[in-house]
N, C-alpha and C. Protein backbone atom coordinates (compact mmCIF):
# COMPACT_ATOMS: atom_id res chain seq x y z
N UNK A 1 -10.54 -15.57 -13.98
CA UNK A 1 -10.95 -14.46 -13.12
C UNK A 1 -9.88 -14.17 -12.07
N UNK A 2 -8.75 -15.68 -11.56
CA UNK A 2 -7.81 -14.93 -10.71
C UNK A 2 -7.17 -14.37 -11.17
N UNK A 3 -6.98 -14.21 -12.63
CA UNK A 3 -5.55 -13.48 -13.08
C UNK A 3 -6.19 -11.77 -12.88
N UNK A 4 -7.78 -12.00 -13.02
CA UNK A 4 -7.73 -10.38 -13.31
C UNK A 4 -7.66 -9.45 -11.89
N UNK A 5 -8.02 -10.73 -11.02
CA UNK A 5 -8.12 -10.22 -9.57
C UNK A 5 -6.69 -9.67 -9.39
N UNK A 6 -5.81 -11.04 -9.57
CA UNK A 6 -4.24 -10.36 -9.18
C UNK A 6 -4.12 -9.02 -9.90
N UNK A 7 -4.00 -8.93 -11.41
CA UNK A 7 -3.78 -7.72 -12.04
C UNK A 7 -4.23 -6.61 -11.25
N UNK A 8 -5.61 -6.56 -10.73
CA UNK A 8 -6.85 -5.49 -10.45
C UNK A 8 -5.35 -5.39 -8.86
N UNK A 9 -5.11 -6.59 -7.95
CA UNK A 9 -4.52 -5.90 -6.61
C UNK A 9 -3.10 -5.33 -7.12
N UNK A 10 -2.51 -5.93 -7.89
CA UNK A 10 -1.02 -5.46 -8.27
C UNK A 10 -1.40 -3.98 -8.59
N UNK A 11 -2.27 -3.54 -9.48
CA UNK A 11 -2.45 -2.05 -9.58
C UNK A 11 -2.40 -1.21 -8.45
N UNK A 12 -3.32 -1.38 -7.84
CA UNK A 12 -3.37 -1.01 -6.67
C UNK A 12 -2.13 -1.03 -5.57
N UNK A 13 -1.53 -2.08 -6.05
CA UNK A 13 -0.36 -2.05 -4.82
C UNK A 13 0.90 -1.36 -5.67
N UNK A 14 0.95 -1.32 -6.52
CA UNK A 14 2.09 -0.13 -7.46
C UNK A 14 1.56 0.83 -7.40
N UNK A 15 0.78 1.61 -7.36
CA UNK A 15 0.11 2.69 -7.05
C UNK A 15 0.45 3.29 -5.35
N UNK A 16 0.60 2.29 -4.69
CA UNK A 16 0.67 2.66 -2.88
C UNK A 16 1.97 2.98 -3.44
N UNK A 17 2.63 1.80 -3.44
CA UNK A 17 4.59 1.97 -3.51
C UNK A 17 5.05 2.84 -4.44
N UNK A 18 4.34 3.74 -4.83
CA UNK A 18 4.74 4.58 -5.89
C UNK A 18 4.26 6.03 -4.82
N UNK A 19 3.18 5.91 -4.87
CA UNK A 19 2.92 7.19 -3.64
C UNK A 19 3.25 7.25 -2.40
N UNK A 20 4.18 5.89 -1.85
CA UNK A 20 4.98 6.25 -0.67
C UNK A 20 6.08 6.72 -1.23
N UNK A 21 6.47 6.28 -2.34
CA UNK A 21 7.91 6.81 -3.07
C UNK A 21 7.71 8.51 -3.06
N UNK A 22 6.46 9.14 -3.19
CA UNK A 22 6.42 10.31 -3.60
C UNK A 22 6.82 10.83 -2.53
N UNK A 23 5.89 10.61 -1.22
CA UNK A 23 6.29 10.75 -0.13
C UNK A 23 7.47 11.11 0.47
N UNK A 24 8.31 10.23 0.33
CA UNK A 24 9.50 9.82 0.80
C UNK A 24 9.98 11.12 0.04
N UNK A 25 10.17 11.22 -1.27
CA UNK A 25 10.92 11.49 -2.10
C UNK A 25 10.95 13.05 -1.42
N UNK A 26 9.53 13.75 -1.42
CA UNK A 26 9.12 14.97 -0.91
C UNK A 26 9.55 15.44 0.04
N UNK A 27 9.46 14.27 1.67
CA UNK A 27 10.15 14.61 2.95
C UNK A 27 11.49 14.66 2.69
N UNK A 28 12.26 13.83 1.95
CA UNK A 28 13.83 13.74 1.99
C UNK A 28 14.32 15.28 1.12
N UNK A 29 13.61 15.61 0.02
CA UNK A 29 13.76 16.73 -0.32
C UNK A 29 13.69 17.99 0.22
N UNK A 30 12.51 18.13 0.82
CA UNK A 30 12.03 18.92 2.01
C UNK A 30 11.24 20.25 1.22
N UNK A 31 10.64 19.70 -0.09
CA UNK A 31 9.84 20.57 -0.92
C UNK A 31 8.31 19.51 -1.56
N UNK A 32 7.67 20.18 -1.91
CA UNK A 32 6.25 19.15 -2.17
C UNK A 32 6.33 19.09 -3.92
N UNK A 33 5.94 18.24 -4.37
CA UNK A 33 5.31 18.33 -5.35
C UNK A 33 4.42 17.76 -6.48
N UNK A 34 4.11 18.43 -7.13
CA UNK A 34 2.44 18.01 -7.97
C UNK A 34 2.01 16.62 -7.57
N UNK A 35 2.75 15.94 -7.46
CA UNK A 35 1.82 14.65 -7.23
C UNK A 35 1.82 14.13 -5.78
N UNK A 36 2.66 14.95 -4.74
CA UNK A 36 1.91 14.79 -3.40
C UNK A 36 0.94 14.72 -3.11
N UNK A 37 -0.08 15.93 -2.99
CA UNK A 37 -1.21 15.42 -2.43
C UNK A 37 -1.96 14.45 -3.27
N UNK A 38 -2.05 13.76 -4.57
CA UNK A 38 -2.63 12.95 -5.11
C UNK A 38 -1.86 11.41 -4.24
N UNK A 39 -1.07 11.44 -4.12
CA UNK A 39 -0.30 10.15 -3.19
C UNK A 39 -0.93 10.47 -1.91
N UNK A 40 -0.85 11.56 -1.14
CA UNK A 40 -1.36 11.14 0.38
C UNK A 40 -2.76 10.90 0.25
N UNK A 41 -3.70 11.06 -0.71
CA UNK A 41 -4.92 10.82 -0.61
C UNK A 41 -5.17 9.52 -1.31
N UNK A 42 -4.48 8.68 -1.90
CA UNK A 42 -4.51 7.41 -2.11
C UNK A 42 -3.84 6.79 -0.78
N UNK A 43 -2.89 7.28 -0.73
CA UNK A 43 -2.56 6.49 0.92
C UNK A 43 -3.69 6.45 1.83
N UNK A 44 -4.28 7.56 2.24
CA UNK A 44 -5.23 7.69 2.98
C UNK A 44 -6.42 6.47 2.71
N UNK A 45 -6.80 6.51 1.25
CA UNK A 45 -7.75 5.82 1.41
C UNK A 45 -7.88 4.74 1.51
N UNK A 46 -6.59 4.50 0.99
CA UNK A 46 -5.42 2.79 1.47
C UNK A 46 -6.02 2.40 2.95
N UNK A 47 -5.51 3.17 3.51
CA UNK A 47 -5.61 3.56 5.02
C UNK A 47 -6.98 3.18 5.35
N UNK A 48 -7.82 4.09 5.04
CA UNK A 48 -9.16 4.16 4.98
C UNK A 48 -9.68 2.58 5.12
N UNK A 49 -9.41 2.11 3.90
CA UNK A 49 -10.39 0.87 3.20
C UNK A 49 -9.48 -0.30 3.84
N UNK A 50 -8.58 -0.12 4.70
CA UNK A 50 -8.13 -1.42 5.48
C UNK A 50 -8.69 -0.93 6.91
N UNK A 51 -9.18 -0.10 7.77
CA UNK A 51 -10.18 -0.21 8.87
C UNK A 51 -10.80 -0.13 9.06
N UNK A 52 -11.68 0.29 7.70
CA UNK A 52 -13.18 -0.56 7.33
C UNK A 52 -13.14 -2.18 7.71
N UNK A 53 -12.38 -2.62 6.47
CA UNK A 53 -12.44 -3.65 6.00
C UNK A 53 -11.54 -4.98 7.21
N UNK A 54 -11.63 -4.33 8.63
CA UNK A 54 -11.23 -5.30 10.09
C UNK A 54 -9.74 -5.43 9.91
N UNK A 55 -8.67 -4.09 9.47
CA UNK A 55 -7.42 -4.26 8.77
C UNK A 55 -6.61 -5.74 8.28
N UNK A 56 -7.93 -6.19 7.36
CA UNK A 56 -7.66 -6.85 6.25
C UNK A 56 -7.62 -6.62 4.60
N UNK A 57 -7.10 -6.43 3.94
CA UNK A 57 -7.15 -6.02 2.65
C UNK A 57 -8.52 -6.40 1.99
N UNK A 58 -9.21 -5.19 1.64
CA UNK A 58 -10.71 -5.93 1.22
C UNK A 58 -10.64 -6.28 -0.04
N UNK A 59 -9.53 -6.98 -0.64
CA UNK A 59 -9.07 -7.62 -2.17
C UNK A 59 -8.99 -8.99 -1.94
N UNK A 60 -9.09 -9.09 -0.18
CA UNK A 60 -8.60 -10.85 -0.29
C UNK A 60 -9.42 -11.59 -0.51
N UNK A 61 -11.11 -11.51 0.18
CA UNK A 61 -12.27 -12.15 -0.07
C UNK A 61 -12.05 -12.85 -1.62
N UNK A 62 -11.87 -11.79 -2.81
CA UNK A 62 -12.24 -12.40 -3.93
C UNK A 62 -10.65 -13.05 -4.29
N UNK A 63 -9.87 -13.06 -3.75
CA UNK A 63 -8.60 -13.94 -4.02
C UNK A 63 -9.11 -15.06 -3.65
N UNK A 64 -9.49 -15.38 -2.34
CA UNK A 64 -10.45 -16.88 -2.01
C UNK A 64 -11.26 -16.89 -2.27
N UNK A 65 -12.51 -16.53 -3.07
CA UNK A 65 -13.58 -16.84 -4.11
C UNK A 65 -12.87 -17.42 -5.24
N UNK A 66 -12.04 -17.10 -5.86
CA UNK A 66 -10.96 -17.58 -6.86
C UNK A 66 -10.05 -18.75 -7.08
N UNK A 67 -10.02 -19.05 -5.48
CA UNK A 67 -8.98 -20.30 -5.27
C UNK A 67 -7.57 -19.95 -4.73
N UNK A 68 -7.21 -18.77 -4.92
CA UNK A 68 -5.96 -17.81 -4.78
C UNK A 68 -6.15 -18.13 -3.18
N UNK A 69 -5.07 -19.75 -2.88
CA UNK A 69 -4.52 -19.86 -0.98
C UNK A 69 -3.10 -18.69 -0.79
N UNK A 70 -2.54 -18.08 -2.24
CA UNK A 70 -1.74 -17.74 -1.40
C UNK A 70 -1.72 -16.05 -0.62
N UNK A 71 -2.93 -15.29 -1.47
CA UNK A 71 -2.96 -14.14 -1.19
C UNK A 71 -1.68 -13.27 -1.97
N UNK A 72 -2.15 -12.01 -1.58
CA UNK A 72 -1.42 -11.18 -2.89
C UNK A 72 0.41 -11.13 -2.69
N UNK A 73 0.63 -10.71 -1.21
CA UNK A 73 1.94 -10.45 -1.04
C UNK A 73 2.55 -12.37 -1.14
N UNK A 74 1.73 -13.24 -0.57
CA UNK A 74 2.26 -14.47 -1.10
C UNK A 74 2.84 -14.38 -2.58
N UNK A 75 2.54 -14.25 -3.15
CA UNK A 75 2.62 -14.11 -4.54
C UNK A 75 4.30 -13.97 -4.90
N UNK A 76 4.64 -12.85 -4.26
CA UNK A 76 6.25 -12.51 -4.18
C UNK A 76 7.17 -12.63 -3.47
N UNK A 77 6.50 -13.00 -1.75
CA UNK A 77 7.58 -12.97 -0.68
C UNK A 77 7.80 -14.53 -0.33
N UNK A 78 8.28 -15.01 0.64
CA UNK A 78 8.64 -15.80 1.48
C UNK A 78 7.28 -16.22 2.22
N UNK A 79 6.63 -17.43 2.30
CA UNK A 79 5.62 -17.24 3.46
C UNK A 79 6.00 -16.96 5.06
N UNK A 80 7.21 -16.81 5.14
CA UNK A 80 7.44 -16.61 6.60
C UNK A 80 7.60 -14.94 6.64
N UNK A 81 7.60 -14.44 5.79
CA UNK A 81 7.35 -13.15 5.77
C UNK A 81 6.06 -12.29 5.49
N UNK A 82 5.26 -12.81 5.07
CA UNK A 82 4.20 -12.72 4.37
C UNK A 82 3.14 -11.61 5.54
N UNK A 83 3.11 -12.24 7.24
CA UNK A 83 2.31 -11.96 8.15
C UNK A 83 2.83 -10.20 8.77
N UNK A 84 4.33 -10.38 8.34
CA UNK A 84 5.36 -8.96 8.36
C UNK A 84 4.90 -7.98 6.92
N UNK A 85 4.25 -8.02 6.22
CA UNK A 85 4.27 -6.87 5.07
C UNK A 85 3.11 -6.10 5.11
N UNK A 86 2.14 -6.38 5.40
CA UNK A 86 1.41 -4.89 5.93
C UNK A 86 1.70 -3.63 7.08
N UNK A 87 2.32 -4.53 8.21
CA UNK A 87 3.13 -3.51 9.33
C UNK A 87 4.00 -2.99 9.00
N UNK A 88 4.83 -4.16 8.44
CA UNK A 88 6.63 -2.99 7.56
C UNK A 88 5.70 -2.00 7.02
N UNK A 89 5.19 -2.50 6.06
CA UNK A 89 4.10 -0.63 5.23
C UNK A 89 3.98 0.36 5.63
N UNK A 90 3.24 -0.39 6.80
CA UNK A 90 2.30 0.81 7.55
C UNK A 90 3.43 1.62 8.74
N UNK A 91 4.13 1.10 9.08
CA UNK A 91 5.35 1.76 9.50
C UNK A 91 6.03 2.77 8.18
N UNK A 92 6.12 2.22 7.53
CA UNK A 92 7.48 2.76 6.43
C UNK A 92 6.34 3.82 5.97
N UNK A 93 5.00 4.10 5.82
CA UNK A 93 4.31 5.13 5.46
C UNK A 93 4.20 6.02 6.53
N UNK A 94 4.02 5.85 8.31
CA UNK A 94 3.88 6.91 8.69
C UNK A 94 5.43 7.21 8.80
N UNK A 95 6.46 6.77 8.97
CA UNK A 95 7.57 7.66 8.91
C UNK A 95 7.54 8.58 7.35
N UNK A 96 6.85 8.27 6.50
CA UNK A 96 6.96 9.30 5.47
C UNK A 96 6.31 9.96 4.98
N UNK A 97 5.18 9.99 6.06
CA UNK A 97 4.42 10.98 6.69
C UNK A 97 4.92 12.41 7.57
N UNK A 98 5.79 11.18 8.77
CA UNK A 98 6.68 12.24 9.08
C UNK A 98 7.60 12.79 8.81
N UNK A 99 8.31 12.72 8.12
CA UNK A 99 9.19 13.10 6.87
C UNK A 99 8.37 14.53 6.04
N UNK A 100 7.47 14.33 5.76
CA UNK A 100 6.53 15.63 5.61
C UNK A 100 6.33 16.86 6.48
N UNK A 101 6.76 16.42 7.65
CA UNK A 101 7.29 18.01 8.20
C UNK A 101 7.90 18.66 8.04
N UNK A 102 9.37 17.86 7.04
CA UNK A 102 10.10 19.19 7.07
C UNK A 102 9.95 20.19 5.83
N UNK A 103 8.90 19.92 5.60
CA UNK A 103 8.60 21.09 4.64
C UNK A 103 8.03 21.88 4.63
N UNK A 104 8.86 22.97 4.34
CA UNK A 104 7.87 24.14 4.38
C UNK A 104 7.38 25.13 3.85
């Protein structure tokens, strides 16, 4: 069941880093397209479902129902980095947010 948990958050988290990519891609261009607003509204709900959820990822509960000590970004980073990868995010998304102004 942890493997499917990881699979189930990795989706989800290629899905964000793919729709900040859109993001990005859109502001640096300074034109929108087709799959913008489908990315800011997954961001959003990204957004959304981490201040519900006491801005904790509401995927981790069942990582520790599972046995999973290291949590998802454990998985790939450094643990001394680990407490740094939701803020880098959430930084690196509203700048490409703002980056979305210059289009017009």
């Amino acid at each position: 069941m942890l493997v499917l948990v990881r699979i189930v958050h990795s989706i989800f988290g290629l899905i964000s880093l793919a729709s900040i990519a859109v993001i990005y891609y859109c502001g640096i261009v300074g034109e929108p397209h087709p799959l913008l607003l489908p990315a800011c509204i997954a961001i959003l709900l990204e957004g959304l479902a981490m201040v519900v959820s006491g801005f904790r990822c509401p995927l981790e509960p069942f990582h520790r129902k599972y046995g999973d000590d290291k949590g998802f970004f454990g998985l790939f980073l450094p643990k001394a980095l680990v407490p740094y990868a939701v803020p880098f995010l959430s930084v690196a998304t509203v700048i490409g947010f703002l980056l979305l102004l210059r289009i017009e």
